[in-house]
Protein backbone atom coordinates (compact mmCIF):
# COMPACT_ATOMS: atom_id res chain seq x y z
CA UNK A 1 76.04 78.72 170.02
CA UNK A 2 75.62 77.49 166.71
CA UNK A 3 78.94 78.27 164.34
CA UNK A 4 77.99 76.79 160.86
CA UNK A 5 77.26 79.86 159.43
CA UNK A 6 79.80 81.23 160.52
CA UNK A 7 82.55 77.88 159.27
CA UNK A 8 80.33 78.58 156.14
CA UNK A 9 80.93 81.92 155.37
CA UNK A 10 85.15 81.59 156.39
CA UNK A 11 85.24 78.48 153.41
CA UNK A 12 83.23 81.05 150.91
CA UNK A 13 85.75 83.11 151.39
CA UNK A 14 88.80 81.05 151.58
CA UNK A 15 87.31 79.30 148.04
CA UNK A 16 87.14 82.54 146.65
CA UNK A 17 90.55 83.64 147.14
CA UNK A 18 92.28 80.70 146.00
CA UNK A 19 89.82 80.93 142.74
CA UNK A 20 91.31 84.73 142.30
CA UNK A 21 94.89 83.67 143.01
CA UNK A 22 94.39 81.14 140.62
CA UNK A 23 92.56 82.87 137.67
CA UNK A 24 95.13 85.63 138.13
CA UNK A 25 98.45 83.39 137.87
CA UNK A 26 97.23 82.04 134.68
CA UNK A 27 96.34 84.91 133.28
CA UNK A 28 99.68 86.30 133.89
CA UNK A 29 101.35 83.43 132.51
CA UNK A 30 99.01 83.48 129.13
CA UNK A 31 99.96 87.45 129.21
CA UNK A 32 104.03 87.00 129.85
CA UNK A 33 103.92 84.22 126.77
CA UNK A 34 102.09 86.31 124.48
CA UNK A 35 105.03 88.53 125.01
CA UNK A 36 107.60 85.31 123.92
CA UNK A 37 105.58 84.74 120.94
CA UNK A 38 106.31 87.87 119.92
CA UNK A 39 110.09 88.02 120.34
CA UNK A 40 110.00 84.65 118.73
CA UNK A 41 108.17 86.16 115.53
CA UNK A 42 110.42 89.38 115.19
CA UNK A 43 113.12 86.73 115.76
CA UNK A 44 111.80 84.68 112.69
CA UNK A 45 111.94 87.71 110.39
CA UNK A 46 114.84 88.78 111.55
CA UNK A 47 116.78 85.68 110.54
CA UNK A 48 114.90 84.81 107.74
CA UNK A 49 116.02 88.32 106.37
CA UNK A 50 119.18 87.82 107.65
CA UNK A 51 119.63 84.30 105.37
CA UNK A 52 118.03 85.98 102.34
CA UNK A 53 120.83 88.55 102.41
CA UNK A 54 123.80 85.72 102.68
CA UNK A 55 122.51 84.45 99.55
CA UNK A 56 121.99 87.43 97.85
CA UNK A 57 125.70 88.02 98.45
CA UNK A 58 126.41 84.03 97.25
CA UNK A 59 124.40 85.24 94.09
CA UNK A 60 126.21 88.53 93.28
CA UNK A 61 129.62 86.74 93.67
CA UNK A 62 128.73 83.93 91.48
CA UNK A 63 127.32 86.99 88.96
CA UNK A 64 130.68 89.28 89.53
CA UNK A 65 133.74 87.59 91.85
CA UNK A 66 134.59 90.89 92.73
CA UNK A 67 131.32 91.92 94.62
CA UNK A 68 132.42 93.26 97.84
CA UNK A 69 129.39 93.34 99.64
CA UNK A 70 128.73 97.06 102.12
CA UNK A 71 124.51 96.78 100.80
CA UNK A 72 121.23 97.24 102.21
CA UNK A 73 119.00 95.14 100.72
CA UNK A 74 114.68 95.84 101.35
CA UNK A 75 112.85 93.36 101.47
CA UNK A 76 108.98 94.58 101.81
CA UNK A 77 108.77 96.49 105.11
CA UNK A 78 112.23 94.89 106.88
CA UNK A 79 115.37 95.28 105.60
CA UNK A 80 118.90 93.56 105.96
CA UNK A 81 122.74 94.47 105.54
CA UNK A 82 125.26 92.31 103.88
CA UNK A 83 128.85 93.59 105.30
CA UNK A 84 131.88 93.89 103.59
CA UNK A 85 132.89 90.53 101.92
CA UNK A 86 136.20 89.58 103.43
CA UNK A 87 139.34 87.30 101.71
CA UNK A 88 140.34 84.01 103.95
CA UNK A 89 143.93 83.66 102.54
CA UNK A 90 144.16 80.00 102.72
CA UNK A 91 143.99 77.29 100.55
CA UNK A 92 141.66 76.62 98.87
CA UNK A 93 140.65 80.65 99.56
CA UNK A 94 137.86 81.78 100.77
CA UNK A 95 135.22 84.18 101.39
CA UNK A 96 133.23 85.25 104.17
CA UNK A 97 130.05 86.65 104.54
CA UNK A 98 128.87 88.87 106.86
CA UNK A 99 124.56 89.33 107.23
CA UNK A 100 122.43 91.03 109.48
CA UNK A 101 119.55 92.20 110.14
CA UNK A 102 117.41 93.96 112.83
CA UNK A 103 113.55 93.68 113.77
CA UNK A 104 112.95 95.13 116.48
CA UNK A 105 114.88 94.21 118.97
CA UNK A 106 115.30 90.55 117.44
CA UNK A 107 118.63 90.92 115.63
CA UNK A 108 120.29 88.22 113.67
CA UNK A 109 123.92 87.89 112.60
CA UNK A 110 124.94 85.38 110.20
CA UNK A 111 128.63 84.29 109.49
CA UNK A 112 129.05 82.54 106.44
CA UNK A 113 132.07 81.01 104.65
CA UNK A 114 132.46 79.72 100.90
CA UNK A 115 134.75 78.64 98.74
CA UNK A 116 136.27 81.69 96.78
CA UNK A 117 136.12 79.60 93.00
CA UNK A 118 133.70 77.05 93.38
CA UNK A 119 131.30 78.93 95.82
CA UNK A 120 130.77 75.51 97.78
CA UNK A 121 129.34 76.70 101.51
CA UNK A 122 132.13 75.66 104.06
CA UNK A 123 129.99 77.33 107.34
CA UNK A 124 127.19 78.90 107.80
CA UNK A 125 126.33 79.97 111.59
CA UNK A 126 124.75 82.91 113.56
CA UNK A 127 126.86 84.54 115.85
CA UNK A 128 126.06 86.83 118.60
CA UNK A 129 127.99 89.85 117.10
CA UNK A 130 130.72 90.54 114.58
């Protein structure tokens, strides 16, 4: 009895399978990291909008040292919220900055301190919430 069609047929198939398994795995993987690319692009927005709105606020309290902040600020289709600007009593005093903003589900918080006369930056750092 002759079996090499029969060896011949059993490595097709085995070939083929692993092929599939293959092709499919990387497919998936190219399909899961399209969906990082995205977070990390709403992410991008996100905190660039967030940092345009901490120095919007740096800019309105160098134009009026009273500006307390509490805005929503556009900027083309996102947007971006600059909290209520709190006092530091100590010395020298300071200010802190509060900015966020939202895209999507990519959400950026930035924390920001300055110096309350000179405006000098003392921190600047994103923070998971406030």
């Amino acid at each position: 009895m002759n079996n090499n069609g029969y060896i011949a047929l059993t490595s097709v198939i085995l070939i083929s399978a692993l092929t599939i398994t293959i092709v499919l795995a990387v497919s998936w993987r190219g399909y899961v990291g399209q969906g990082n690319v995205q977070e990390s692009y709403y992410k991008e927005i996100s905190a660039s909008a967030a940092k345009a709105c901490a120095n919007t606020a740096i800019l309105r309290l160098s134009e009026n040292p009273l500006y307390a902040g509490n805005e929503t600020i556009n900027i083309g289709q996102d947007s971006c919220t600059i909290l209520p600007i709190e006092d530091i009593i100590e010395i020298p005093p300071k200010k802190a900055i509060k900015a966020t903003s939202t895209v999507l589900e990519a959400v950026t918080n930035l924390y920001v301190v300055i110096e309350n006369i000179t405006l000098s930056l003392v921190s600047w750092e994103e923070v998971e919430s406030f």
